[in-house]
Protein backbone atom coordinates (compact mmCIF):
# COMPACT_ATOMS: atom_id res chain seq x y z
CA UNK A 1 5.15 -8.60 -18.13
CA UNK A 2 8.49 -9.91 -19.21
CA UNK A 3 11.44 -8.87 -16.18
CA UNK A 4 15.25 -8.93 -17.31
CA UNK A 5 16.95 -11.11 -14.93
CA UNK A 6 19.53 -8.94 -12.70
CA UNK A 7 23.18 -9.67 -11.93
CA UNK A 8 22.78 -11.07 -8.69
CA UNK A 9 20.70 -14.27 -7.42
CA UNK A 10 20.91 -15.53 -3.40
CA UNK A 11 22.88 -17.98 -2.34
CA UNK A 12 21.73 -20.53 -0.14
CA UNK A 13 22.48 -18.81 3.17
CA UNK A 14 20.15 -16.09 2.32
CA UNK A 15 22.82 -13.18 0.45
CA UNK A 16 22.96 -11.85 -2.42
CA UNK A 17 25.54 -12.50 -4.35
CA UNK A 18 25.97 -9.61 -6.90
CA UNK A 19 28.03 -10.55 -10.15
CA UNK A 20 32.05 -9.68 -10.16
CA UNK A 21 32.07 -6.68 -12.12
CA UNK A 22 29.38 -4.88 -10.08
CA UNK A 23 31.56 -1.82 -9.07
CA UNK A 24 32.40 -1.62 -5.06
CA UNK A 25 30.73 1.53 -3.73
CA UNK A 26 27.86 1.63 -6.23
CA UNK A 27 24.34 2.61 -5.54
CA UNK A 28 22.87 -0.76 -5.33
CA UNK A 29 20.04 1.00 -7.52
CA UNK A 30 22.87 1.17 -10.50
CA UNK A 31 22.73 -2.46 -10.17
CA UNK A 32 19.45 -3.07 -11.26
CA UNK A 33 16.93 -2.39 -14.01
CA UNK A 34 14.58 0.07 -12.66
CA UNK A 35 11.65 -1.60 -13.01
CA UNK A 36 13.62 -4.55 -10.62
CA UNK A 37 11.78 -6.15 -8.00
CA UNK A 38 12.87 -6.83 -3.86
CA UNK A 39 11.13 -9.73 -3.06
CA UNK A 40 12.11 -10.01 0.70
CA UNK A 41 10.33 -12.16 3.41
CA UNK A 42 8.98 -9.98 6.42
CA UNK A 43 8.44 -12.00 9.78
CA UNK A 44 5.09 -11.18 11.62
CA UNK A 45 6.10 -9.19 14.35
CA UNK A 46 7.44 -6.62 11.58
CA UNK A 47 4.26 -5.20 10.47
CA UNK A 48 6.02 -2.02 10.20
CA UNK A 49 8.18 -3.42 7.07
CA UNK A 50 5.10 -4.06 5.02
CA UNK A 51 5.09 -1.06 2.90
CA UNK A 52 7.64 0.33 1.09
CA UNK A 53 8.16 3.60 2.81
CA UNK A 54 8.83 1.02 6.37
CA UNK A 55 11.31 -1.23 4.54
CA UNK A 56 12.92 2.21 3.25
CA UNK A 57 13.08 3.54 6.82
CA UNK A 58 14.55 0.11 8.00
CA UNK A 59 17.15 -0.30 4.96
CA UNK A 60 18.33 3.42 5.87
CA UNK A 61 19.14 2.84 9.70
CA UNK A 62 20.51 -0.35 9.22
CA UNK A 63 22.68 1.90 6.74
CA UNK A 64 22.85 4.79 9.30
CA UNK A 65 21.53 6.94 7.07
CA UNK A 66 18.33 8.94 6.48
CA UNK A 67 15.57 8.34 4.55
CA UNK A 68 14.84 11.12 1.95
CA UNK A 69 11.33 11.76 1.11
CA UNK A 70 11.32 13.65 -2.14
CA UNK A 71 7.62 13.87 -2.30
CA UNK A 72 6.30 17.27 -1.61
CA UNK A 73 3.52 17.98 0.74
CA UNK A 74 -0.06 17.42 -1.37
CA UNK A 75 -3.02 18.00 0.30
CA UNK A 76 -6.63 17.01 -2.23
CA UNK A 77 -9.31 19.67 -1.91
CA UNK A 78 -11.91 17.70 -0.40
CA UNK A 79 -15.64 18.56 1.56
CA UNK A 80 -16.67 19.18 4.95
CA UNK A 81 -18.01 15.69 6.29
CA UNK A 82 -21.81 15.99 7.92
CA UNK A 83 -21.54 16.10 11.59
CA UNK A 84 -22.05 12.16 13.30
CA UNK A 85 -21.17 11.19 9.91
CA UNK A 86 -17.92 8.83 11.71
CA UNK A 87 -18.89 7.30 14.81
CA UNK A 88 -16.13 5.02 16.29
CA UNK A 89 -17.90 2.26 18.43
CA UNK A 90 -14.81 0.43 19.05
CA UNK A 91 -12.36 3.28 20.83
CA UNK A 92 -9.95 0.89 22.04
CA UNK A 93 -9.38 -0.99 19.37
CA UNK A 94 -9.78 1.81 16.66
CA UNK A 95 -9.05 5.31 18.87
CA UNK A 96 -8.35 7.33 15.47
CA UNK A 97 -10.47 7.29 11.82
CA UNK A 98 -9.81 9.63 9.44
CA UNK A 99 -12.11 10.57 6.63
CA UNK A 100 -12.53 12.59 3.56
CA UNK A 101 -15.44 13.23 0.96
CA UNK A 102 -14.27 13.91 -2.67
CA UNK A 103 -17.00 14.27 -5.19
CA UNK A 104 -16.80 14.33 -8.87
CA UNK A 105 -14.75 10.94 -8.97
CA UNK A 106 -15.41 8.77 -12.08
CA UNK A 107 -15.07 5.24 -11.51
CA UNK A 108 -13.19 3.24 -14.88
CA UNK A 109 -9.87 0.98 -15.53
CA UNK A 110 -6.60 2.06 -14.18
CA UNK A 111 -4.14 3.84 -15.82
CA UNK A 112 -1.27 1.23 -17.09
CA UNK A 113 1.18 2.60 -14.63
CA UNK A 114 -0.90 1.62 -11.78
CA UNK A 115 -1.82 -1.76 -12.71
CA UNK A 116 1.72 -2.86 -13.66
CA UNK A 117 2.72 -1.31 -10.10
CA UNK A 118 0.09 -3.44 -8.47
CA UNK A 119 1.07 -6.35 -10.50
CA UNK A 120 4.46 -6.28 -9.76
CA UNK A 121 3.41 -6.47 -5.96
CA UNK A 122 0.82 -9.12 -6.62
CA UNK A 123 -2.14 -7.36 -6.71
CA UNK A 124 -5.06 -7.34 -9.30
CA UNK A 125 -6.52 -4.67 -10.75
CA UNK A 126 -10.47 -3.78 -9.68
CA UNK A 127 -10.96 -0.01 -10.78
CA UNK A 128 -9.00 3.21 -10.20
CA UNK A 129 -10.56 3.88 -7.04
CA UNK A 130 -10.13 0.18 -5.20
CA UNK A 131 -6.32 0.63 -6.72
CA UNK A 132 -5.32 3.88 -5.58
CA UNK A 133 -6.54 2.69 -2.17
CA UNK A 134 -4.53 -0.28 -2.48
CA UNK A 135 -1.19 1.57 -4.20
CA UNK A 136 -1.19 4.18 -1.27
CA UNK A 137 -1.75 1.47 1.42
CA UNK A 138 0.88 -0.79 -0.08
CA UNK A 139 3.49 2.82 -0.35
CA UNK A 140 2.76 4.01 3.09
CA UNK A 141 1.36 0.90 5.08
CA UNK A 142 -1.66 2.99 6.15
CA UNK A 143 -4.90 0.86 4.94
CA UNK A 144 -7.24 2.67 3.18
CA UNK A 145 -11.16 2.26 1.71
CA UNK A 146 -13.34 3.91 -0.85
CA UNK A 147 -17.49 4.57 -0.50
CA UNK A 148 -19.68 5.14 -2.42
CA UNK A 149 -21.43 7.64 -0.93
CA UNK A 150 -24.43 7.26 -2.89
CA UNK A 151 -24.83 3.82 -1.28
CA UNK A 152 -23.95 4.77 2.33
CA UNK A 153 -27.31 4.85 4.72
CA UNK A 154 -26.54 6.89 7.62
CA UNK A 155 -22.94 7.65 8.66
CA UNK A 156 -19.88 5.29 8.78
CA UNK A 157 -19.69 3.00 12.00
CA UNK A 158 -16.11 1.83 12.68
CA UNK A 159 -16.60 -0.86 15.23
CA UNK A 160 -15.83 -5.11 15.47
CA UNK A 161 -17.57 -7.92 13.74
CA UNK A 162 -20.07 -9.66 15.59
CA UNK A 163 -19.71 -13.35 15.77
CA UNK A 164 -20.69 -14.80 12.75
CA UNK A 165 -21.82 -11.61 10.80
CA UNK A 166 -21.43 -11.81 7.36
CA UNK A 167 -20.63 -8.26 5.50
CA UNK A 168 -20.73 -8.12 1.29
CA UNK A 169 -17.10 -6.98 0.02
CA UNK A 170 -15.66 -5.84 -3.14
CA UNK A 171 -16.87 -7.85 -6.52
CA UNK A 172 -19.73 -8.37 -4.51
CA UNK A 173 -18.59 -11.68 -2.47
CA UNK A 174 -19.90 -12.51 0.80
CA UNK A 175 -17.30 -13.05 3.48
CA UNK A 176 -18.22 -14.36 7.24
């Protein structure tokens, strides 16, 4: 993917320095191809900037301004989980999982727009279902995961690792 460089670049204490004829007052989007890329640095006690919608509710009160959300409310008609299906072993560390069963899901490549999104951010591409996951967690900083239900024995067990458990993860590596 081929970017057109922008009118700006940072200068060595960290600004950016936009070009001369950028227009005082303009939306800083005007200023920028729309397909531009932010590439900031986030220290790690600001896990809250790590998605976009956090660094858009940081950038707008640092701006004293509000964030607007122009999504509208979506809610994806999904089926009633089995009783005991979510067990949380780990309350402390986990007190909340959320779940949802959606059937009729074909798993196949990404749409275009979804890979270049997760490119641009990157990400690789695994499959549409591993990328939606990974487009909505990277959006709303809420991580996300995908079963297969067909391959699920008994219910879903959120808990910790034991020491030196080994689980199998996507593309079928083994991580310990």
């Amino acid at each position: 993917m081929q970017r057109e460089r922008t009118r700006a670049f940072r200068g060595s204490d960290g600004l950016l320095i936009l070009s001369p004829d950028a227009q005082i007052g303009a939306p800083l989007g005007s200023l920028f191809p729309e397909d531009a890329i932010l590439d900031v640095e986030i220290t790690p006690n600001r896990g809250d900037l790590l998605s976009h919608f956090g660094l858009a509710r940081e950038i707008a009160a640092l701006a004293g301004t509000s964030r607007r959300d122009d999504r509208a409310p979506r809610s994806a008609p999904s089926l009633p989980l089995d009783s005991g299906s979510v067990h949380i072993s780990a309350p402390r560390d986990c007190p909340f999982y959320s779940a949802r069963r959606i059937e009729k899901v074909t798993v196949g490549p990404s749409p275009n727009w979804l890979r270049a999104k997760l490119e641009s951010v990157g990400q690789r591409s695994i499959n549409n279902i591993v990328d939606i996951t990974n487009f909505v967690m990277l959006e709303i900083g809420q991580p996300l995961h995908a079963f297969d239900a067909d391959k699920l024995s008994g219910g879903i067990n959120v808990r910790l690792a034991q020491e030196n458990e080994s689980f199998s993860r996507s593309m079928g590596k083994l991580t310990r």
